[in-house]
C-alpha atoms as a PDB file:
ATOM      1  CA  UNK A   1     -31.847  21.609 -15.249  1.00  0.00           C
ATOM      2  CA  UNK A   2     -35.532  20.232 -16.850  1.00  0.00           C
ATOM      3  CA  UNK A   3     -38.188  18.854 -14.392  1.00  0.00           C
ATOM      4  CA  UNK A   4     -37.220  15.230 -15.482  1.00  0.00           C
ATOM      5  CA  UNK A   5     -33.575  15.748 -14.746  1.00  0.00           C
ATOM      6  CA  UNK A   6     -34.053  17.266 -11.192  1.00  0.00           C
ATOM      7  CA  UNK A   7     -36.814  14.419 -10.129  1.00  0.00           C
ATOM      8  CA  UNK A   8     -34.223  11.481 -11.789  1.00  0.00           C
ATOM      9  CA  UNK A   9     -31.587  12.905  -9.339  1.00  0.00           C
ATOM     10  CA  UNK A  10     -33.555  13.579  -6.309  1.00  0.00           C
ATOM     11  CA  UNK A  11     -34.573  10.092  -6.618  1.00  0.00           C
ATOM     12  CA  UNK A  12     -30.920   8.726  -6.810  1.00  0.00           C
ATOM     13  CA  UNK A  13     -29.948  10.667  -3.849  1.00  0.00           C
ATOM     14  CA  UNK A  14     -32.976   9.398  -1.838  1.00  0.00           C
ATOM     15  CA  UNK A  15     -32.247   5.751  -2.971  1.00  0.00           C
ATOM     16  CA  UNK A  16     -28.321   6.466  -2.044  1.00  0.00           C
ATOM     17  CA  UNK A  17     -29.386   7.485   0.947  1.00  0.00           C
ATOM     18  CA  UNK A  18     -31.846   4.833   1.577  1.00  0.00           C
ATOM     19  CA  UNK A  19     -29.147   2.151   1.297  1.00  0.00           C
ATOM     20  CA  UNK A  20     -26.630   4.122   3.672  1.00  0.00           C
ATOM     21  CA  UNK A  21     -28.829   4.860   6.048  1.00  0.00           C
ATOM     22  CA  UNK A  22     -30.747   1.978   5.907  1.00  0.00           C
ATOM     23  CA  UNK A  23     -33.937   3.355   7.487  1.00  0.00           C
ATOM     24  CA  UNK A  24     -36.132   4.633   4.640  1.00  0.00           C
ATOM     25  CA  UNK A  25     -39.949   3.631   4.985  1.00  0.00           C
ATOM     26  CA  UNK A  26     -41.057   2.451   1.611  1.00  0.00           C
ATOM     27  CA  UNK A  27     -45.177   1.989   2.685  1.00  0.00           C
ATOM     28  CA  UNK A  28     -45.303   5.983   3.403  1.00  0.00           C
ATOM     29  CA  UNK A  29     -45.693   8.907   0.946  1.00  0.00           C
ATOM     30  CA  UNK A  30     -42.887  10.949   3.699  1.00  0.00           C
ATOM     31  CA  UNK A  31     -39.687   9.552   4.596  1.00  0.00           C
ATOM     32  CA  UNK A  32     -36.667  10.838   6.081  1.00  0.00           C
ATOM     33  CA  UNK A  33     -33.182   9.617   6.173  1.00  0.00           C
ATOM     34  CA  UNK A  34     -30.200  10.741   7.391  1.00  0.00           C
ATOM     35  CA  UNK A  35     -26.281   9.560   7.353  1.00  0.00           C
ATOM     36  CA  UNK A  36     -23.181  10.179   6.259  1.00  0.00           C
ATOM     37  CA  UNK A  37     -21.312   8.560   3.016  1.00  0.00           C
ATOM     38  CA  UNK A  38     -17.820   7.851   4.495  1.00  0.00           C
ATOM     39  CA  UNK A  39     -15.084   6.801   2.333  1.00  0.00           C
ATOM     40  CA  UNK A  40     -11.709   5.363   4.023  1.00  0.00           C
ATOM     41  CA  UNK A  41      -8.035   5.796   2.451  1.00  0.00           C
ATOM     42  CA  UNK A  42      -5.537   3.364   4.599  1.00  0.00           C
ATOM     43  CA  UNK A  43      -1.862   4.255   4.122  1.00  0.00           C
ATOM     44  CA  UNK A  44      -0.044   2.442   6.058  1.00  0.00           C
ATOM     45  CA  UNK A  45       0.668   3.124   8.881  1.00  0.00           C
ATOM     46  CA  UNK A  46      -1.923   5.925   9.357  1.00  0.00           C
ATOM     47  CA  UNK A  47      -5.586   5.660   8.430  1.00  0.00           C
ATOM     48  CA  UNK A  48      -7.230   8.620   6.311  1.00  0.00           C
ATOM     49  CA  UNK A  49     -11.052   9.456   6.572  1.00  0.00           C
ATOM     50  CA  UNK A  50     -13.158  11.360   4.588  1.00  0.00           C
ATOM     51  CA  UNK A  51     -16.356  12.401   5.322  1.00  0.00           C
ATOM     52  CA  UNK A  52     -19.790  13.430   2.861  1.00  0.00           C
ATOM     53  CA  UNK A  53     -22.644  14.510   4.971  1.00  0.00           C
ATOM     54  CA  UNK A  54     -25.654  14.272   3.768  1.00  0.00           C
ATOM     55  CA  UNK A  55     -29.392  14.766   5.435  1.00  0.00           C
ATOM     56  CA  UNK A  56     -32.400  14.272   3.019  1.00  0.00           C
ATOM     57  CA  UNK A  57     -36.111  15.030   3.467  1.00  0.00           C
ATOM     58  CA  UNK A  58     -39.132  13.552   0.539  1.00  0.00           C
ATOM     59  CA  UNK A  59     -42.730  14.270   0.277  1.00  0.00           C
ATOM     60  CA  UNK A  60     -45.187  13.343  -2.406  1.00  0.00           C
ATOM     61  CA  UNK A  61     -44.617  17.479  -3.306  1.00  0.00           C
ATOM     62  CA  UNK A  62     -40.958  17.691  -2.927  1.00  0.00           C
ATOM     63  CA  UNK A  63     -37.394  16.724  -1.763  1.00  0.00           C
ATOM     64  CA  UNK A  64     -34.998  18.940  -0.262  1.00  0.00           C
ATOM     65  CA  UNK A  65     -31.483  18.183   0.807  1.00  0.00           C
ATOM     66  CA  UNK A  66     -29.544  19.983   3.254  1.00  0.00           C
ATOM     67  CA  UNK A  67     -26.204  19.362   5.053  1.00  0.00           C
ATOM     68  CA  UNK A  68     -26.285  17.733   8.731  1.00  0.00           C
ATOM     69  CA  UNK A  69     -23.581  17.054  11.000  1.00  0.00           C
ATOM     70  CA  UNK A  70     -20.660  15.114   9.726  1.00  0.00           C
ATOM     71  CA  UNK A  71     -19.169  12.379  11.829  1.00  0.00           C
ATOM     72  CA  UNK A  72     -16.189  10.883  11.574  1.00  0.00           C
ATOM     73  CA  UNK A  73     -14.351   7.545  12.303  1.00  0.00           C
ATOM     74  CA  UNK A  74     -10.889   6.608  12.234  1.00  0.00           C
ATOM     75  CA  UNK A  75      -9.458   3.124  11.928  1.00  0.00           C
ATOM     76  CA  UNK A  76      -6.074   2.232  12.413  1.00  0.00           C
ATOM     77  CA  UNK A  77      -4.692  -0.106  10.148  1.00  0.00           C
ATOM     78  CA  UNK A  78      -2.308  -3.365  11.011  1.00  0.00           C
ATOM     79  CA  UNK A  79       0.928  -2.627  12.261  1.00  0.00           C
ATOM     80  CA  UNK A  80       3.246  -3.196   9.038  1.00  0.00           C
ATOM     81  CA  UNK A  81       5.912  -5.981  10.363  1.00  0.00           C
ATOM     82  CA  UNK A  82       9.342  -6.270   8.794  1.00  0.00           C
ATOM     83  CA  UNK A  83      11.476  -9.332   9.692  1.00  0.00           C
ATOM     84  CA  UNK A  84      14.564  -8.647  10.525  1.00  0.00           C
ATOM     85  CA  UNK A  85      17.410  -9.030   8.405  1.00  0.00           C
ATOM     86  CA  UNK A  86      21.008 -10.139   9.184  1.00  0.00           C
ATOM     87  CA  UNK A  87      24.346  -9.247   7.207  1.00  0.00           C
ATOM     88  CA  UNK A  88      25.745 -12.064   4.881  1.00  0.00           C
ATOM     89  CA  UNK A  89      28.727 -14.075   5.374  1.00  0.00           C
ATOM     90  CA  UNK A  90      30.781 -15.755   2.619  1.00  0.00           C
ATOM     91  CA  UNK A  91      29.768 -18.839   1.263  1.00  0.00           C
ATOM     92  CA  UNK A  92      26.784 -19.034   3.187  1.00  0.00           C
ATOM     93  CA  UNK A  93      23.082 -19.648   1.923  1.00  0.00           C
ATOM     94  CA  UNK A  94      20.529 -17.147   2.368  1.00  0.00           C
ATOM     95  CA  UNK A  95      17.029 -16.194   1.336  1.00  0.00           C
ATOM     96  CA  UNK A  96      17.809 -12.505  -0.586  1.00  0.00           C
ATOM     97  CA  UNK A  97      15.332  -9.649  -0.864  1.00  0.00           C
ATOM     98  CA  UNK A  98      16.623  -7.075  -3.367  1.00  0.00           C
ATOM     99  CA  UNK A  99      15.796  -3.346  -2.614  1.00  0.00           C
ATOM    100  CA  UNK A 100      17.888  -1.899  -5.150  1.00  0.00           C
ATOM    101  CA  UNK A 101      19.418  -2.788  -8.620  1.00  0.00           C
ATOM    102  CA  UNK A 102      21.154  -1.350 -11.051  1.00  0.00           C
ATOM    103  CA  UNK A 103      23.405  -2.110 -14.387  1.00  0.00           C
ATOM    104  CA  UNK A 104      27.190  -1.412 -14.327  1.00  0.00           C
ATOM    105  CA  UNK A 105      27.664   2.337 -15.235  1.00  0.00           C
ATOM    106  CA  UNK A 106      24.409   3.370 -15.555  1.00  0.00           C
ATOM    107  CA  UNK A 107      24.129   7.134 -15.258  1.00  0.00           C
ATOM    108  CA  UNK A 108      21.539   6.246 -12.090  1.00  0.00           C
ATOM    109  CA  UNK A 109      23.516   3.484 -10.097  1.00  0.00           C
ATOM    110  CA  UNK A 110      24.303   5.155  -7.111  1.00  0.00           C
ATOM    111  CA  UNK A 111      21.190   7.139  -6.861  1.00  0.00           C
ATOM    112  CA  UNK A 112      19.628   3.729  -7.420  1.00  0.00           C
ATOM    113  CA  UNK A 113      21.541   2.212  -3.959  1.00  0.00           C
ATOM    114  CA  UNK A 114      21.327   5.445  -2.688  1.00  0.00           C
ATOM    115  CA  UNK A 115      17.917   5.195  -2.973  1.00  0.00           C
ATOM    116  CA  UNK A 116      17.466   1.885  -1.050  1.00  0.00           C
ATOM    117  CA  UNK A 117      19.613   2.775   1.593  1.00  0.00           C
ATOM    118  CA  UNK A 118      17.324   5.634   2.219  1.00  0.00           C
ATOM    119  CA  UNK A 119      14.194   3.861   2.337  1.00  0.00           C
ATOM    120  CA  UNK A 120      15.453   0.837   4.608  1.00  0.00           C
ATOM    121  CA  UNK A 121      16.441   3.799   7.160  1.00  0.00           C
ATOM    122  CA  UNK A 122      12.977   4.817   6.773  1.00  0.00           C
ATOM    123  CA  UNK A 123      11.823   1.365   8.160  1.00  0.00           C
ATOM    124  CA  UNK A 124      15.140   1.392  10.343  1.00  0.00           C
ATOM    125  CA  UNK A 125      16.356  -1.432   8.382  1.00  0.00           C
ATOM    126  CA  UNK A 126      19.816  -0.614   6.979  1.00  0.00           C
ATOM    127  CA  UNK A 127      22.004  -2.722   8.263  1.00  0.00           C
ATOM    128  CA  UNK A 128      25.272  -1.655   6.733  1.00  0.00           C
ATOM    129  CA  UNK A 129      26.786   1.557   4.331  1.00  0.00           C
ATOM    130  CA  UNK A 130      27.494  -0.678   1.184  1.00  0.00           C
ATOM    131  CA  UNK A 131      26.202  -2.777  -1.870  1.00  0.00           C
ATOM    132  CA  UNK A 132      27.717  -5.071  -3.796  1.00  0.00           C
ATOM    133  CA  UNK A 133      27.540  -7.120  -7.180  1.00  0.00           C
ATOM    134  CA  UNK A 134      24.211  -9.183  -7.929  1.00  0.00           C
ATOM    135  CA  UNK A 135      26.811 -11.799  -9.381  1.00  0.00           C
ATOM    136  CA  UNK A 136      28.372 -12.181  -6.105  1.00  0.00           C
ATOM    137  CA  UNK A 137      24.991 -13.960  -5.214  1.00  0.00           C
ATOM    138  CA  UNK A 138      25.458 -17.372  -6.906  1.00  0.00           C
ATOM    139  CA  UNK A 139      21.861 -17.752  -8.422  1.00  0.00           C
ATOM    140  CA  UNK A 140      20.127 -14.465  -8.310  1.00  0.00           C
ATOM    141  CA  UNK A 141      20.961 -13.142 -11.741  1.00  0.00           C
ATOM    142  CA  UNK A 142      19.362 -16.535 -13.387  1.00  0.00           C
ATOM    143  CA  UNK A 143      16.553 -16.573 -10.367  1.00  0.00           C
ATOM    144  CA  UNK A 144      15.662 -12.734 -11.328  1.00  0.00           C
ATOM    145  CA  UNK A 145      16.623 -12.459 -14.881  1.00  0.00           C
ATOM    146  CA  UNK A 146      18.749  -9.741 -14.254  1.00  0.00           C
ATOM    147  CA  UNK A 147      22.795  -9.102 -15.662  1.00  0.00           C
ATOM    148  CA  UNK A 148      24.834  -8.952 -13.405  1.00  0.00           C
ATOM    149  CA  UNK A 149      25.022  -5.036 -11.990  1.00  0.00           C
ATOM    150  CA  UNK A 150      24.937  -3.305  -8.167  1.00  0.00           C
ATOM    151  CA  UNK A 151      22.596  -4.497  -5.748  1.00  0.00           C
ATOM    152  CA  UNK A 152      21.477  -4.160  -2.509  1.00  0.00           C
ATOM    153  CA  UNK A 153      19.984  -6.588  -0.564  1.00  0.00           C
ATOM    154  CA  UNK A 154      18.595  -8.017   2.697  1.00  0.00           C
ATOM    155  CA  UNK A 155      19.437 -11.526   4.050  1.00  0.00           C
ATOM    156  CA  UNK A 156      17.725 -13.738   5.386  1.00  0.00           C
ATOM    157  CA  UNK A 157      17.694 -17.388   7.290  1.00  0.00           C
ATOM    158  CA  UNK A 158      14.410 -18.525   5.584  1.00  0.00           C
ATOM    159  CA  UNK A 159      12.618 -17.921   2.391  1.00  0.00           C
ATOM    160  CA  UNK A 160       9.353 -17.117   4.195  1.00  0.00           C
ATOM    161  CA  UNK A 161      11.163 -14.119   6.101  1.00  0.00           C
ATOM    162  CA  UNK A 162      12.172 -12.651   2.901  1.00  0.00           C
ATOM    163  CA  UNK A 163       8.729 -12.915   0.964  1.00  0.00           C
ATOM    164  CA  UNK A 164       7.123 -11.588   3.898  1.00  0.00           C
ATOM    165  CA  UNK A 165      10.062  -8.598   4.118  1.00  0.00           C
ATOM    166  CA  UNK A 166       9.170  -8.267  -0.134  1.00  0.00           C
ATOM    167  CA  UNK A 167       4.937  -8.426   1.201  1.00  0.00           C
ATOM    168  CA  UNK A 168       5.841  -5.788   3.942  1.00  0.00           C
ATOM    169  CA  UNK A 169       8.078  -3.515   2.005  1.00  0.00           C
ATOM    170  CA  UNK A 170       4.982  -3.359  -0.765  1.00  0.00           C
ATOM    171  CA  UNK A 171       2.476  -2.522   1.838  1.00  0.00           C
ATOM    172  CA  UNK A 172       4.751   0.566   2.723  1.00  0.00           C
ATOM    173  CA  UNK A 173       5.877   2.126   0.097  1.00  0.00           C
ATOM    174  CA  UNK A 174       2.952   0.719  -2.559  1.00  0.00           C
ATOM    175  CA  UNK A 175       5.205  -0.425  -4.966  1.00  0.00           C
ATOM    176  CA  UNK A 176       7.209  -3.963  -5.320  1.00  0.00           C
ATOM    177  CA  UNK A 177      10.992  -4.171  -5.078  1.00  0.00           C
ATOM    178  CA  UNK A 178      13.362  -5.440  -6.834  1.00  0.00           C
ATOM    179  CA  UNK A 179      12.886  -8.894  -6.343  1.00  0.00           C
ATOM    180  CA  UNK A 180      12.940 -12.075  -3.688  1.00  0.00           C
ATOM    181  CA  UNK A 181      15.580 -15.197  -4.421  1.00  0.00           C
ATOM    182  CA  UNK A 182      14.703 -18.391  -2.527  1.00  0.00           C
ATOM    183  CA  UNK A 183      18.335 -19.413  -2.024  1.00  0.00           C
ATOM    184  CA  UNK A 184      21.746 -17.750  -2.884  1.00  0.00           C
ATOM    185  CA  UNK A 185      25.162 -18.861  -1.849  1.00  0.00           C
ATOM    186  CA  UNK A 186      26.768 -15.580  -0.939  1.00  0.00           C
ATOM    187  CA  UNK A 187      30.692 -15.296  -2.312  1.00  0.00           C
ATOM    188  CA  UNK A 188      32.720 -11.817  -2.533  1.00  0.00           C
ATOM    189  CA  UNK A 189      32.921 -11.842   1.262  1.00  0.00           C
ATOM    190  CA  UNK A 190      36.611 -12.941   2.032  1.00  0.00           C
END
């Protein structure tokens, strides 16, 4: 590494560590700082922390960086809340949040309810052993865009408990599900 090349990077760790630590003296030809670059990965539940210690001296002759102490701090993340969901009865309206979908005889279909049975034990949310046909939920095939196929899904009383179960369940496992339907009228049941 060239003379030029060392001095541009000694002077982008100083500023870096200028604006972390905040306490550089610009009106001096000596300055110290010292801090630590933290980064923070939340997964929820838990809280990850990383830590990148750094400790940096500058003269008018030279800079020299060496590795202090790391610290570290931990922050717990919200509590991830999922509403509770109740079983369906026939002819009744609900709000729906789908979990789990899958065409009729698709190689995949039971891994695919399978699948969301597992996950809403993970958040102790499974309710009951089965699934049943997205068509028996007058107006979630149109509402989703879906054929009709298996499904498996959680009921609620309100629309605003099963968006926040569909905001709840992406927070947790970082992906969406299948989708929410404002209002159903639940048949199949008798």
């Amino acid at each position: 590494m060239n003379t030029a090349s060392r001095t541009a990077l000694v002077g982008c760790v100083l500023a870096l560590c200028t604006v972390v630590a905040g306490c550089a003296d610009s009106n001096s030809s000596a300055a110290t700082t010292s801090g630590s670059v933290s980064t923070t990965t939340t997964l929820s539940p838990t809280t990850s922390t990383s830590t990148v210690p750094l400790a940096t001296t500058s003269t008018a002759a030279a800079t020299t960086t060496t590795e202090a102490e790391p610290t570290t701090t931990t922050t717990t993340s919200p509590a991830i809340v999922f509403p509770t969901w109740r079983l369906p009865n026939h002819g009744e309206d609900s709000a729906v949040a789908y979990v789990a979908y899958a065409m009729f005889g698709a190689s995949d279909a039971l891994d695919r309810m399978n699948e969301g049975h597992a996950r809403l034990d993970e958040i102790d949310q499974d309710l009951w052993e089965g699934y049943g046909s997205l068509g028996c939920d007058q107006g979630a095939e149109a509402a989703l865009g879906l054929d009709d196929g298996l499904s498996l899904g959680v009921y609620f009383d309100t629309p605003t408990e099963a968006h926040a179960f569909a905001d709840a369940w992406d927070a947790y496992f970082g992906e969406p599900l299948v989708g929410v339907v404002d209002s159903v009228t639940t048949f199949c049941l008798d």
